[in-house]
PDB file of N, CA and C in Angstrom:
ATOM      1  N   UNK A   1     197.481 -75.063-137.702  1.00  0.00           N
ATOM      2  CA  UNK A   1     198.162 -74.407-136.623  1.00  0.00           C
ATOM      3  C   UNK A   1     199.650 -74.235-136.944  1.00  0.00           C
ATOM      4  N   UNK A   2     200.131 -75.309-137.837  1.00  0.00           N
ATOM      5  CA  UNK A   2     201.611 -74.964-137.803  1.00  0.00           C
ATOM      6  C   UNK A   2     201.848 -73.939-139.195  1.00  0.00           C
ATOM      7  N   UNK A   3     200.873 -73.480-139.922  1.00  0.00           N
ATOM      8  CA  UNK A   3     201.498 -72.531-140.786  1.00  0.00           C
ATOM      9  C   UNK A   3     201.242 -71.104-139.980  1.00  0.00           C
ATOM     10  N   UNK A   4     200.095 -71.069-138.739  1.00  0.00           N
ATOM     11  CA  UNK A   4     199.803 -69.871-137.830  1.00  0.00           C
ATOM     12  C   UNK A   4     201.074 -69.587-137.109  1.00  0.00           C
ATOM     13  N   UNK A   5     201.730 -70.570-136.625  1.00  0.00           N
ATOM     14  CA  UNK A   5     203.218 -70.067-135.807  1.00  0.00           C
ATOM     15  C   UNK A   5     204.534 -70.147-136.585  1.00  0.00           C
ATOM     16  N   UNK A   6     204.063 -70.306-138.168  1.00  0.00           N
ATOM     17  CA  UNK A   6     205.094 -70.498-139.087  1.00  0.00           C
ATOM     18  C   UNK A   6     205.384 -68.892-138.970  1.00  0.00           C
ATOM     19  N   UNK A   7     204.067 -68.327-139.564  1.00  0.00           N
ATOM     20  CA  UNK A   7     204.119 -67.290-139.655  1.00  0.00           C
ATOM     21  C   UNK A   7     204.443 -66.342-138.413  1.00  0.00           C
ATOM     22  N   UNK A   8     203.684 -66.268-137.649  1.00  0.00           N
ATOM     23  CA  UNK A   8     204.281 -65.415-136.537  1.00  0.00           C
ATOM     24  C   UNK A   8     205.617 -65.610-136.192  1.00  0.00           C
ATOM     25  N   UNK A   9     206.503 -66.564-136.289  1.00  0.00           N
ATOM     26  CA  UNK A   9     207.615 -67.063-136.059  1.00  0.00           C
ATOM     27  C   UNK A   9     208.664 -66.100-137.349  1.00  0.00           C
ATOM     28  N   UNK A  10     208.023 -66.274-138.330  1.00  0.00           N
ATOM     29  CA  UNK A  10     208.917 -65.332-139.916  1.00  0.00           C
ATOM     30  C   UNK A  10     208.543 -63.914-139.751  1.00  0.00           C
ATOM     31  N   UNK A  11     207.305 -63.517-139.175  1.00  0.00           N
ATOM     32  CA  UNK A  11     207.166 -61.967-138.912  1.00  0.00           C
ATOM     33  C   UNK A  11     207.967 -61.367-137.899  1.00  0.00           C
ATOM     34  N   UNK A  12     207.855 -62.027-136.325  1.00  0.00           N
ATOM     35  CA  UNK A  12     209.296 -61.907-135.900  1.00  0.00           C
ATOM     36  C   UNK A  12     210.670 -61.584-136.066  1.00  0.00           C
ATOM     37  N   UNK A  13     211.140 -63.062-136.992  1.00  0.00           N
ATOM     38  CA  UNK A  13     212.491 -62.954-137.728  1.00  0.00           C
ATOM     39  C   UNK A  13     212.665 -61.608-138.318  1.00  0.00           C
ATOM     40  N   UNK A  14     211.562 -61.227-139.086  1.00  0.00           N
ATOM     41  CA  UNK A  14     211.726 -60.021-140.023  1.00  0.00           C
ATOM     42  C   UNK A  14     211.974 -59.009-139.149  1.00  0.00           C
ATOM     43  N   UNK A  15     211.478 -58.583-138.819  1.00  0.00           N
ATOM     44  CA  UNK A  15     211.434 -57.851-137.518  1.00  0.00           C
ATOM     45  C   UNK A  15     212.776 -57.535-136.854  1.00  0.00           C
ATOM     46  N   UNK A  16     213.007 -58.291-136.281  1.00  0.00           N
ATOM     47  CA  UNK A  16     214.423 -58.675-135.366  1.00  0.00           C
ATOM     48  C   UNK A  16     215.164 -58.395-136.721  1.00  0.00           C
ATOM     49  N   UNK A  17     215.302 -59.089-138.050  1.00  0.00           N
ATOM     50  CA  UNK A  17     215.940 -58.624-138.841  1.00  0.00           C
ATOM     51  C   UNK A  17     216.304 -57.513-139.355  1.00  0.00           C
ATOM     52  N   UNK A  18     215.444 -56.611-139.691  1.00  0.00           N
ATOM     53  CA  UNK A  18     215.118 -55.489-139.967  1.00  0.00           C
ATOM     54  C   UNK A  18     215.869 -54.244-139.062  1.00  0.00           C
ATOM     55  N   UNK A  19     215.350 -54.641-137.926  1.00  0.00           N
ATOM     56  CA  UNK A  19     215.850 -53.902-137.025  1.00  0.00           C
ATOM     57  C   UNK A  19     217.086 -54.106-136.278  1.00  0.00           C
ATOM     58  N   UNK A  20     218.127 -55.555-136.688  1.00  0.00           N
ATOM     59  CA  UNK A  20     219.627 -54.954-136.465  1.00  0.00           C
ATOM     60  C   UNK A  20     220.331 -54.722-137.939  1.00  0.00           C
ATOM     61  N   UNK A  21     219.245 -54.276-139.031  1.00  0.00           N
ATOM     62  CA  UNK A  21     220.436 -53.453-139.840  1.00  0.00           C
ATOM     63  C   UNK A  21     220.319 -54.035-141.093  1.00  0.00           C
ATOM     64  N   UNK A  22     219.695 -55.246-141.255  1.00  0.00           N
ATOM     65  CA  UNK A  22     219.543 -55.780-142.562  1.00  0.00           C
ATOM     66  C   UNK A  22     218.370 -54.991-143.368  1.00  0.00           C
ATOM     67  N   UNK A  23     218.663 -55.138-144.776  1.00  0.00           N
ATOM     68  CA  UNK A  23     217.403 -54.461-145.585  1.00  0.00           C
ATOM     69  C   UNK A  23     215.922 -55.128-145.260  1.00  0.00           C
ATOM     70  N   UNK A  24     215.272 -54.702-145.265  1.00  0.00           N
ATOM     71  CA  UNK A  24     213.809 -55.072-145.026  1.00  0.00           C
ATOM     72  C   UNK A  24     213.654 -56.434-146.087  1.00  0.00           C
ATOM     73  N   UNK A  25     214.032 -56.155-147.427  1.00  0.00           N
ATOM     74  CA  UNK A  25     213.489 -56.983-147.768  1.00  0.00           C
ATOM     75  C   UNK A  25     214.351 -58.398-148.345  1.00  0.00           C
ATOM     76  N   UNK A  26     215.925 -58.471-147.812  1.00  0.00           N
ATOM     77  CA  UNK A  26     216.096 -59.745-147.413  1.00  0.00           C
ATOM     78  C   UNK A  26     215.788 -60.121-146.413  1.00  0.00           C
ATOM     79  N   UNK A  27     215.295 -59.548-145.292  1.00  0.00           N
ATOM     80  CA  UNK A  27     214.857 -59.989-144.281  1.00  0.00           C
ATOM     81  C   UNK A  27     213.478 -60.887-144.384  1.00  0.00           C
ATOM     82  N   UNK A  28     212.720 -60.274-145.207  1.00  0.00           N
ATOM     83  CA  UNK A  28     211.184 -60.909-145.526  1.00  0.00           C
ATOM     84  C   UNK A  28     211.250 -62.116-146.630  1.00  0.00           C
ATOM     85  N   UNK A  29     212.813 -62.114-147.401  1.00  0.00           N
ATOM     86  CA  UNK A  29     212.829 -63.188-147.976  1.00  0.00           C
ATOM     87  C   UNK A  29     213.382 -64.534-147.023  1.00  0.00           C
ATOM     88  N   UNK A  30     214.078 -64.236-145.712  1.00  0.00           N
ATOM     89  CA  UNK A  30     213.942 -65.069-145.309  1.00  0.00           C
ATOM     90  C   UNK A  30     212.898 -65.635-144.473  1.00  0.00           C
ATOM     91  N   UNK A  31     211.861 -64.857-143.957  1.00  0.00           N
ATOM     92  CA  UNK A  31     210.655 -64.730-143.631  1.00  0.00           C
ATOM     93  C   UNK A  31     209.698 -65.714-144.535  1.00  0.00           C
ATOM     94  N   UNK A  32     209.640 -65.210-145.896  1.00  0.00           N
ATOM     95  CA  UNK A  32     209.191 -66.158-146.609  1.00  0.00           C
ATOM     96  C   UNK A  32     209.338 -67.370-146.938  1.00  0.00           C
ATOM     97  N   UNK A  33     211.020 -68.061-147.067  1.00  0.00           N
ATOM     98  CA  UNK A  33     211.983 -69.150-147.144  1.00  0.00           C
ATOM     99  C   UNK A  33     210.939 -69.945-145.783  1.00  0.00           C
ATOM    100  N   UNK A  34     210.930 -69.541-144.504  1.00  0.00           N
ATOM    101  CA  UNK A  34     210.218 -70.414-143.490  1.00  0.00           C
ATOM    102  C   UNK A  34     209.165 -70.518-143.812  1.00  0.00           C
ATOM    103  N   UNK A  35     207.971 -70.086-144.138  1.00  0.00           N
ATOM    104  CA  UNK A  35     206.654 -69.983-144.036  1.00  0.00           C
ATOM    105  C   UNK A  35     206.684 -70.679-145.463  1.00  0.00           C
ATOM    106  N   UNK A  36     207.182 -70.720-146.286  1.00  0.00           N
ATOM    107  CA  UNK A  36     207.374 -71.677-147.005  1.00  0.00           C
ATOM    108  C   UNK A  36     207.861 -73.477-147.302  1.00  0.00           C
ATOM    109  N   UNK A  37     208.749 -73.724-146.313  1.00  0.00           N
ATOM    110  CA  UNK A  37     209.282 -74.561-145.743  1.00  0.00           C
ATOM    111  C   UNK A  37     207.906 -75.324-144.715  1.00  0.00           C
ATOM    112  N   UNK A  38     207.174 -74.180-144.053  1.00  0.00           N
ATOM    113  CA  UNK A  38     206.492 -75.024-142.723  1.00  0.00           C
ATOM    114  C   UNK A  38     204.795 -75.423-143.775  1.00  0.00           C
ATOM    115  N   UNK A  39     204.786 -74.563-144.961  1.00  0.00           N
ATOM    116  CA  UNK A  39     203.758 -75.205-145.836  1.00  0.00           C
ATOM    117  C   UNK A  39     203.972 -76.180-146.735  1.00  0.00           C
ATOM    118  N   UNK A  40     205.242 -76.580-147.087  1.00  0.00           N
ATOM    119  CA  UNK A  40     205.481 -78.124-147.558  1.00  0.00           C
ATOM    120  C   UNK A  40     205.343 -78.712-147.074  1.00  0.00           C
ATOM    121  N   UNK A  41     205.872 -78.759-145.454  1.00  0.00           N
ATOM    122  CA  UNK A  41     205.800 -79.789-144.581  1.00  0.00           C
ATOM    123  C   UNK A  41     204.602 -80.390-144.124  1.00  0.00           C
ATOM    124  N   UNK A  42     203.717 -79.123-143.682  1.00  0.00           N
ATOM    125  CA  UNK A  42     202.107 -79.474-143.912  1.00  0.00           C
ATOM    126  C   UNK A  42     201.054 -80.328-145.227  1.00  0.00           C
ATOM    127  N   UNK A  43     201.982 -79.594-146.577  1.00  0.00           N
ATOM    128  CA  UNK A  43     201.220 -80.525-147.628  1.00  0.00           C
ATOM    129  C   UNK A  43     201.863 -81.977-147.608  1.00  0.00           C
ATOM    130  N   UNK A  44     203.144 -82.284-147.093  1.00  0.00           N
ATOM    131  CA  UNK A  44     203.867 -83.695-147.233  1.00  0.00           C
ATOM    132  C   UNK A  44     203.498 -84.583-146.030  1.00  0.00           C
ATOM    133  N   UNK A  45     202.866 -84.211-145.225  1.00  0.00           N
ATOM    134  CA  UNK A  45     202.935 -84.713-143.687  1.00  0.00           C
ATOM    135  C   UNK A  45     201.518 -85.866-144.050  1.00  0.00           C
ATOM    136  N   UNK A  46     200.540 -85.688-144.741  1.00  0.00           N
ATOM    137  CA  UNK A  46     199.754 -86.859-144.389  1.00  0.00           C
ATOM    138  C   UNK A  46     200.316 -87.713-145.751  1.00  0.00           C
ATOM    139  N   UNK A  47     201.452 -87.829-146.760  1.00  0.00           N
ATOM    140  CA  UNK A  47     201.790 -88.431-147.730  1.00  0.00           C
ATOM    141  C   UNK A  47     202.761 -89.693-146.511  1.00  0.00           C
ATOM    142  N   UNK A  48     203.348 -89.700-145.967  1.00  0.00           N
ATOM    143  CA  UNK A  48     204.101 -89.914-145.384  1.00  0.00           C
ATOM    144  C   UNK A  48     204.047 -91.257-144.770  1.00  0.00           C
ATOM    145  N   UNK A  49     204.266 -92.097-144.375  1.00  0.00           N
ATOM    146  CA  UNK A  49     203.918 -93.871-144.124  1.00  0.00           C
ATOM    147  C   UNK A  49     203.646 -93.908-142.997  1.00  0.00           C
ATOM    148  N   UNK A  50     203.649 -93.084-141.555  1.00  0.00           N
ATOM    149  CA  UNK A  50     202.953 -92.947-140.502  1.00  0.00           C
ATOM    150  C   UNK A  50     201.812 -92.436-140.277  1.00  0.00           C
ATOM    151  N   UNK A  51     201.254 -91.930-141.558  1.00  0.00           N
ATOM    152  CA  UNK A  51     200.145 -91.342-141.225  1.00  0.00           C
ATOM    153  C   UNK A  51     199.149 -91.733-142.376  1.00  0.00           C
ATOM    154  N   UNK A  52     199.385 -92.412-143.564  1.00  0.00           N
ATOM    155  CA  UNK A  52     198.330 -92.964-144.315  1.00  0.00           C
ATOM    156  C   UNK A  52     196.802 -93.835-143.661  1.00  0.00           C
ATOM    157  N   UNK A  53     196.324 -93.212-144.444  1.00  0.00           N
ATOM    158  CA  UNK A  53     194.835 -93.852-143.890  1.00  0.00           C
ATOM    159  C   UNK A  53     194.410 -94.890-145.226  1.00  0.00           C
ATOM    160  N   UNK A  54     194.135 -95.905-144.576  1.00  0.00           N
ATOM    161  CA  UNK A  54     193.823 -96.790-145.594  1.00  0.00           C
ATOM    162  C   UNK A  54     192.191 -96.947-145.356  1.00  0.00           C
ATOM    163  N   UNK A  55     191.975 -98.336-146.021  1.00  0.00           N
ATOM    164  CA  UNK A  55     190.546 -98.153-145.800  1.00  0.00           C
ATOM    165  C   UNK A  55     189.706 -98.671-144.657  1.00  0.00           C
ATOM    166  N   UNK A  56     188.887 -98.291-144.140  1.00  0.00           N
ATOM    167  CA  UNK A  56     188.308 -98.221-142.722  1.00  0.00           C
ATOM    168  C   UNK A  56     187.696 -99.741-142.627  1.00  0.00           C
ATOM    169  N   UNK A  57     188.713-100.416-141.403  1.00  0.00           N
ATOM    170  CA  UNK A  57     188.303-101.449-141.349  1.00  0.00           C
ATOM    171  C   UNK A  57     187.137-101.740-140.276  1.00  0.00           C
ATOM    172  N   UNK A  58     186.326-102.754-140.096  1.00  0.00           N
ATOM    173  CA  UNK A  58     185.293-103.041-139.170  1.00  0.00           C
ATOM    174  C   UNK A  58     185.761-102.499-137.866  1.00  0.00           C
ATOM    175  N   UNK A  59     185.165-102.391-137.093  1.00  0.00           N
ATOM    176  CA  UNK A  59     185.108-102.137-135.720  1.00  0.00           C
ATOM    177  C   UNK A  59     185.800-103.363-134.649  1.00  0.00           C
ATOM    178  N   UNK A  60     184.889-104.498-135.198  1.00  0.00           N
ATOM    179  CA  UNK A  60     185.348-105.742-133.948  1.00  0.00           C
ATOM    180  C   UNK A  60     185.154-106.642-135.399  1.00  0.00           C
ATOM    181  N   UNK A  61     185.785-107.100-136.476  1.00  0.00           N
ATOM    182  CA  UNK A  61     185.643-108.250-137.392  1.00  0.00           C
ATOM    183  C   UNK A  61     185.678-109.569-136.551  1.00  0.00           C
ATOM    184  N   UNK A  62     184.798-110.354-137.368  1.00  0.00           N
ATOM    185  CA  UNK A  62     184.490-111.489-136.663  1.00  0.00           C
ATOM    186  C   UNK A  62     185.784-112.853-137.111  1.00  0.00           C
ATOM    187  N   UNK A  63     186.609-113.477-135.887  1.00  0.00           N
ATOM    188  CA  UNK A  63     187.624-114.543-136.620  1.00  0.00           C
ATOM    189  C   UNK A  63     187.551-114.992-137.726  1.00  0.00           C
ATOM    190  N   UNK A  64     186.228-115.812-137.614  1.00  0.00           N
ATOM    191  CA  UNK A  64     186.636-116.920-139.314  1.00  0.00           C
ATOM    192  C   UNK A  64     184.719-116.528-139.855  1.00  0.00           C
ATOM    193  N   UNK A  65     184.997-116.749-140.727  1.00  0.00           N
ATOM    194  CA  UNK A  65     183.936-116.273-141.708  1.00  0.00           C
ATOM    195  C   UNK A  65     183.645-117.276-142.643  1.00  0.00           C
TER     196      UNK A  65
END
């Protein structure tokens, strides 16, 4: 979902860019610069120490064993 509103968010920009006067296609390079940015963040986001999954522990482990 967040590279879907990355994008609609940089097609916009372009857009709005484009149309007060900038060339089309620095506009789409900054278009790209985001949608680029919001797909690192997506590949770095489960590397990250809040969100590691380790290995699946029991349900209810029993105290002493």
């Amino acid at each position: 979902m967040l590279l879907v509103l990355a994008t609609a968010a940089a097609m916009v920009i372009w857009i709005v860019l484009w149309g007060l006067g900038i060339k089309g296609f620095d506009g789409f390079m900054v278009a790209l610069l985001l949608v680029l940015m919001a797909s690192t963040v997506y590949m770095v986001l489960p590397y990250l120490p809040g969100n590691r999954k380790g290995k699946d522990e029991p349900v209810d482990p029993a105290p002493f064993n």
